[in-house]
Every structure is written in C-alpha cells, then in structure tokens.
C-alpha atoms as a PDB file:
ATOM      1  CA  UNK A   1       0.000   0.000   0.000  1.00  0.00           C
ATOM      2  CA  UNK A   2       2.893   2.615   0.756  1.00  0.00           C
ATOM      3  CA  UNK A   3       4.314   1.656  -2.860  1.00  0.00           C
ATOM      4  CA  UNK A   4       0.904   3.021  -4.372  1.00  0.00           C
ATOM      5  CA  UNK A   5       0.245   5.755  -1.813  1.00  0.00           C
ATOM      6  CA  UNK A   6       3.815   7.249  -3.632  1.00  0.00           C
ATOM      7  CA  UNK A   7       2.161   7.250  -6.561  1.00  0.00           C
ATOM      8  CA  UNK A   8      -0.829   9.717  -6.070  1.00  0.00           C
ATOM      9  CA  UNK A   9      -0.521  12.480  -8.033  1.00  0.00           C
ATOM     10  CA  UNK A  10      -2.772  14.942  -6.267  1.00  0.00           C
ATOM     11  CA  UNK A  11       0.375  18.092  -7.741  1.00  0.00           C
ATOM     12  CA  UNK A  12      -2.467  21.505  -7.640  1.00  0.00           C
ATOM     13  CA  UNK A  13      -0.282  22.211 -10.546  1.00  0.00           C
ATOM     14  CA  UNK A  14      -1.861  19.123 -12.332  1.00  0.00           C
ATOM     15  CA  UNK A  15      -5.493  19.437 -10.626  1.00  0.00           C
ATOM     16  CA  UNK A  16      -8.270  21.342 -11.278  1.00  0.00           C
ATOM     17  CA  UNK A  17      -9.200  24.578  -9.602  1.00  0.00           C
ATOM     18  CA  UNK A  18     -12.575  26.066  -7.855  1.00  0.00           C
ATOM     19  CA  UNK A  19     -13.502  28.398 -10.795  1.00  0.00           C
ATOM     20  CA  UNK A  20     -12.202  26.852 -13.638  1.00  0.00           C
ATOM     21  CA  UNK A  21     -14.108  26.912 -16.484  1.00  0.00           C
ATOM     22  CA  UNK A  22     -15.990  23.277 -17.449  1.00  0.00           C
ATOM     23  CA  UNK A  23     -15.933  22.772 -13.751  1.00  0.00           C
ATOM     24  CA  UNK A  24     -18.291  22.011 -10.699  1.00  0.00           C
ATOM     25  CA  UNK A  25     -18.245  21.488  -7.277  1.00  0.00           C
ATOM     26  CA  UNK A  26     -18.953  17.904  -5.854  1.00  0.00           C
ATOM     27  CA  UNK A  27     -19.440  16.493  -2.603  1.00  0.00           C
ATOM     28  CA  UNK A  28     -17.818  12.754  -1.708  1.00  0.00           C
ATOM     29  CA  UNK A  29     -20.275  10.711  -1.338  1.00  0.00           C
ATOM     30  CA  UNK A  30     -18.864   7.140  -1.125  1.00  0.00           C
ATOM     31  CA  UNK A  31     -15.419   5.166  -0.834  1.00  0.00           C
ATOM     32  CA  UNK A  32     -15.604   2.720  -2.640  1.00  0.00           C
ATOM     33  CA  UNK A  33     -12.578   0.304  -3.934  1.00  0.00           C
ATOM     34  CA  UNK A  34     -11.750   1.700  -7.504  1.00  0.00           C
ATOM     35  CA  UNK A  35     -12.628   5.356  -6.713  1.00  0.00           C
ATOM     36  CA  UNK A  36     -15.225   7.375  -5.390  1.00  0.00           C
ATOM     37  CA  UNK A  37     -18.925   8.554  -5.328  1.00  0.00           C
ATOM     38  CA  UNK A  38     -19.505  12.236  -5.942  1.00  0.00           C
ATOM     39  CA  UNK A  39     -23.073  13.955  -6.125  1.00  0.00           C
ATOM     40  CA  UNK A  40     -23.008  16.838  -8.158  1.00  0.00           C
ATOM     41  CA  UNK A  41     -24.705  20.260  -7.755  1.00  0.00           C
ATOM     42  CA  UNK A  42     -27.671  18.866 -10.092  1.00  0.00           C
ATOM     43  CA  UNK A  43     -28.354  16.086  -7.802  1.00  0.00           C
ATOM     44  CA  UNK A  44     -26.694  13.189  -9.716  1.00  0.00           C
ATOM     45  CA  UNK A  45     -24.166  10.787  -8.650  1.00  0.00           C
ATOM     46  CA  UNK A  46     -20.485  10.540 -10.528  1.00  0.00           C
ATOM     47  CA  UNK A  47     -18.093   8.350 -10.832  1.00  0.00           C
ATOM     48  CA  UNK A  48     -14.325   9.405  -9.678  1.00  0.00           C
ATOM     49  CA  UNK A  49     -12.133   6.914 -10.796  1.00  0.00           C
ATOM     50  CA  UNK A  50      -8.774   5.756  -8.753  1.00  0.00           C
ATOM     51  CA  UNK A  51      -7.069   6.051 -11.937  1.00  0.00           C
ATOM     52  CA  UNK A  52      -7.894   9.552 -12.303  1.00  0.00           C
ATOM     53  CA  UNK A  53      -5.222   9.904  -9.617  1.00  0.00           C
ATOM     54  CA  UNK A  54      -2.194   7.705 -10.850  1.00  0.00           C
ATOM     55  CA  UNK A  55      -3.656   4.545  -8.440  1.00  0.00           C
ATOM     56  CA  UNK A  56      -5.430   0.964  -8.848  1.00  0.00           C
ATOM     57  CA  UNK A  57      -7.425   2.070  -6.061  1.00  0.00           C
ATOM     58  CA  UNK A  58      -8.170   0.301  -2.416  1.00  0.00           C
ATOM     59  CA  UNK A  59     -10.626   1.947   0.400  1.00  0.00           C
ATOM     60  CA  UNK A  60      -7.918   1.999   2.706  1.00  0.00           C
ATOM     61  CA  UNK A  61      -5.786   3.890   0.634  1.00  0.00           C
ATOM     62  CA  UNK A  62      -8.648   6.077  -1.049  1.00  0.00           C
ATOM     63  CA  UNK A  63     -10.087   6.675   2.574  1.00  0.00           C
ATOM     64  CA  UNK A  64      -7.093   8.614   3.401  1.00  0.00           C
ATOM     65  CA  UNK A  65      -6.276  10.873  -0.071  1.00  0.00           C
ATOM     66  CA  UNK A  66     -10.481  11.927   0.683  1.00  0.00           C
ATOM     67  CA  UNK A  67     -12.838  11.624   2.743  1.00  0.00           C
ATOM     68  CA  UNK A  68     -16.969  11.527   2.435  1.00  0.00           C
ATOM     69  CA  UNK A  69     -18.285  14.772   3.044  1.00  0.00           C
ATOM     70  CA  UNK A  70     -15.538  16.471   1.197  1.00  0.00           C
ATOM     71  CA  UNK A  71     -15.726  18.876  -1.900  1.00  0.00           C
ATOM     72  CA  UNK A  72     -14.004  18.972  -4.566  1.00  0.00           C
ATOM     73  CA  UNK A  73     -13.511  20.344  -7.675  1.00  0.00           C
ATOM     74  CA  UNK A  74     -14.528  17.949 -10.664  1.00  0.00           C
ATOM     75  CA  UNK A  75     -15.210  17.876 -14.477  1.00  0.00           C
ATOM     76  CA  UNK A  76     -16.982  15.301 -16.559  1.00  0.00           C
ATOM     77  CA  UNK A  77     -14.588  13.498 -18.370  1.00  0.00           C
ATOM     78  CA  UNK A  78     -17.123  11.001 -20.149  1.00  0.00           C
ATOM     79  CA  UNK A  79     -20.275   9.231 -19.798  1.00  0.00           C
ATOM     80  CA  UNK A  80     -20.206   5.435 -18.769  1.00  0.00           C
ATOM     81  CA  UNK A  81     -22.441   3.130 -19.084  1.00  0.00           C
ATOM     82  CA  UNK A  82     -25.967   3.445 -17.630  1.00  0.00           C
ATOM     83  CA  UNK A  83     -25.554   7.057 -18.573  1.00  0.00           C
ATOM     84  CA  UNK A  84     -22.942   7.633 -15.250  1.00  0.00           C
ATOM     85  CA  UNK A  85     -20.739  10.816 -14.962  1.00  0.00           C
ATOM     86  CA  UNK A  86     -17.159  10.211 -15.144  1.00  0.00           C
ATOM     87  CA  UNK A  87     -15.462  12.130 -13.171  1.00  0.00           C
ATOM     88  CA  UNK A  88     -11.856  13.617 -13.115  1.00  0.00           C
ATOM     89  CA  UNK A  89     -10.250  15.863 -10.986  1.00  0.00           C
ATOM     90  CA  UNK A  90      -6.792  16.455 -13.449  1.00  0.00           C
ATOM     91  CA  UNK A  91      -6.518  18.857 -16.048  1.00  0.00           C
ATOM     92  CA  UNK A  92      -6.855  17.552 -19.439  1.00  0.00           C
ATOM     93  CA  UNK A  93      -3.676  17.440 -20.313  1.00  0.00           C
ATOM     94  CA  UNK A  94      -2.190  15.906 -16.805  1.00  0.00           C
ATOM     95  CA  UNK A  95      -4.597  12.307 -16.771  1.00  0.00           C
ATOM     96  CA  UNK A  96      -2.393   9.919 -16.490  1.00  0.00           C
ATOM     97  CA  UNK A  97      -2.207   6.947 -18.489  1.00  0.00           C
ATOM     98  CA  UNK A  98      -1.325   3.514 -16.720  1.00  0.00           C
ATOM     99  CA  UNK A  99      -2.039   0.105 -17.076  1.00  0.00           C
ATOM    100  CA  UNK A 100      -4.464  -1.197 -14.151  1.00  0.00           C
ATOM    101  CA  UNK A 101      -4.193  -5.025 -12.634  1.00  0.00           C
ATOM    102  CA  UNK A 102      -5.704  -6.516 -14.991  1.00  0.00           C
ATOM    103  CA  UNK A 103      -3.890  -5.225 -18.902  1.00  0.00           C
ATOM    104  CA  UNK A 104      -6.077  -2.671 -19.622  1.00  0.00           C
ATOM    105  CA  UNK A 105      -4.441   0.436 -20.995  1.00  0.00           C
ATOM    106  CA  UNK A 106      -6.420   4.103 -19.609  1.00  0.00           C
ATOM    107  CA  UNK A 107      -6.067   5.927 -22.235  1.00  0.00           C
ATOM    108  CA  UNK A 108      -6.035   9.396 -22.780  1.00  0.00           C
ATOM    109  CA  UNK A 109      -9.884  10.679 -21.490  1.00  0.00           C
ATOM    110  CA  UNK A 110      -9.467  13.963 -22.912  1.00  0.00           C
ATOM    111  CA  UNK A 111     -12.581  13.321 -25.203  1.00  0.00           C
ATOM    112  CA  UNK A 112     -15.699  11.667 -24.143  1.00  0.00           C
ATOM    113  CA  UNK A 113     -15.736   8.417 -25.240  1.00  0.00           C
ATOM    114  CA  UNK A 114     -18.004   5.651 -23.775  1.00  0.00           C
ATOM    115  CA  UNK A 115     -16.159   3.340 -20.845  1.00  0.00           C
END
C-alpha cells in the first residue's frame, strides 16, 4: 500500500481549480474500492475513478487521499455506461495513463468516449 500511496498524483499544478471553467463542485459521497462517489450540484451521482489519480485504487488507501463529506472540484470526463458521470479531478492534459491489474491500458480521457 505505501508503494501506491507514492504514486498519487494529487500536484495543484496538475489538478483542477474552484472556478475553472468546465468545472463544478462535488461532494464525496462514497469510498468505494476503484474510486469514489460524488453527487453533483444537479443532484446526480459521478463516478471518480482511482485512476484519475495515478492509483489501482483500495478503500484503505482512497479513505485517506479523501474523505466523504468532502468537496471537490470535478469535471466530466465522459459518460459510462448506464448514462454515469465520469469524473476527473486532473486537467486535461495531466490524466495519467497507466495500465491497471488486470492489462487494460487508460487511455487518454481527454474526449468523451463511452467506458
């Protein structure tokens, strides 16, 4: 767990701002293993993806970068499946791009393609 806690990438330089344009304020919702819950100021749930901050994810781990009840500043990087927000918290041109646990590359989300 320490190796991945090294890896979050949580640089302001690289993450998004209060203010910035394309943005909105969410509220954690939920830990969950692979990321988080957010509810967004039109009532809707998103999805905040470990990934999104250089990490495979683990509640343990995500419990201490965030914690529920906190806001942050998000965009909507895509739409999922079942019509869910995707949620990022990186610039656009700072998502990283790793390969998760199981081969899959995440590439670049800088358009809204469907996960």
């Amino acid at each position: 767990m320490e190796e991945e806690a090294r890896r979050v990438d949580l640089d302001p330089a690289k993450c998004l701002k209060k203010g910035d344009p394309g943005t909105v304020q969410g509220i954690i919702k939920d830990v969950i293993p692979v990321g988080y819950w957010v509810t967004l100021p039109n009532g809707k749930d998103g999805y905040l993806p470990a990934t999104d901050l250089g990490i495979t994810g683990g509640v343990v781990l995500l419990e201490r970068l965030m914690k529920v009840g906190q806001e942050i500043t998000v965009r909507v990087d895509s739409i999922g499946g079942g019509g869910r927000e995707i949620l990022s918290m990186k610039r656009p041109e700072c998502v990283p791009v790793i390969n998760d646990r199981f081969g899959f590359a995440n590439l670049s989300r800088n358009s809204t393609r469907k996960v």
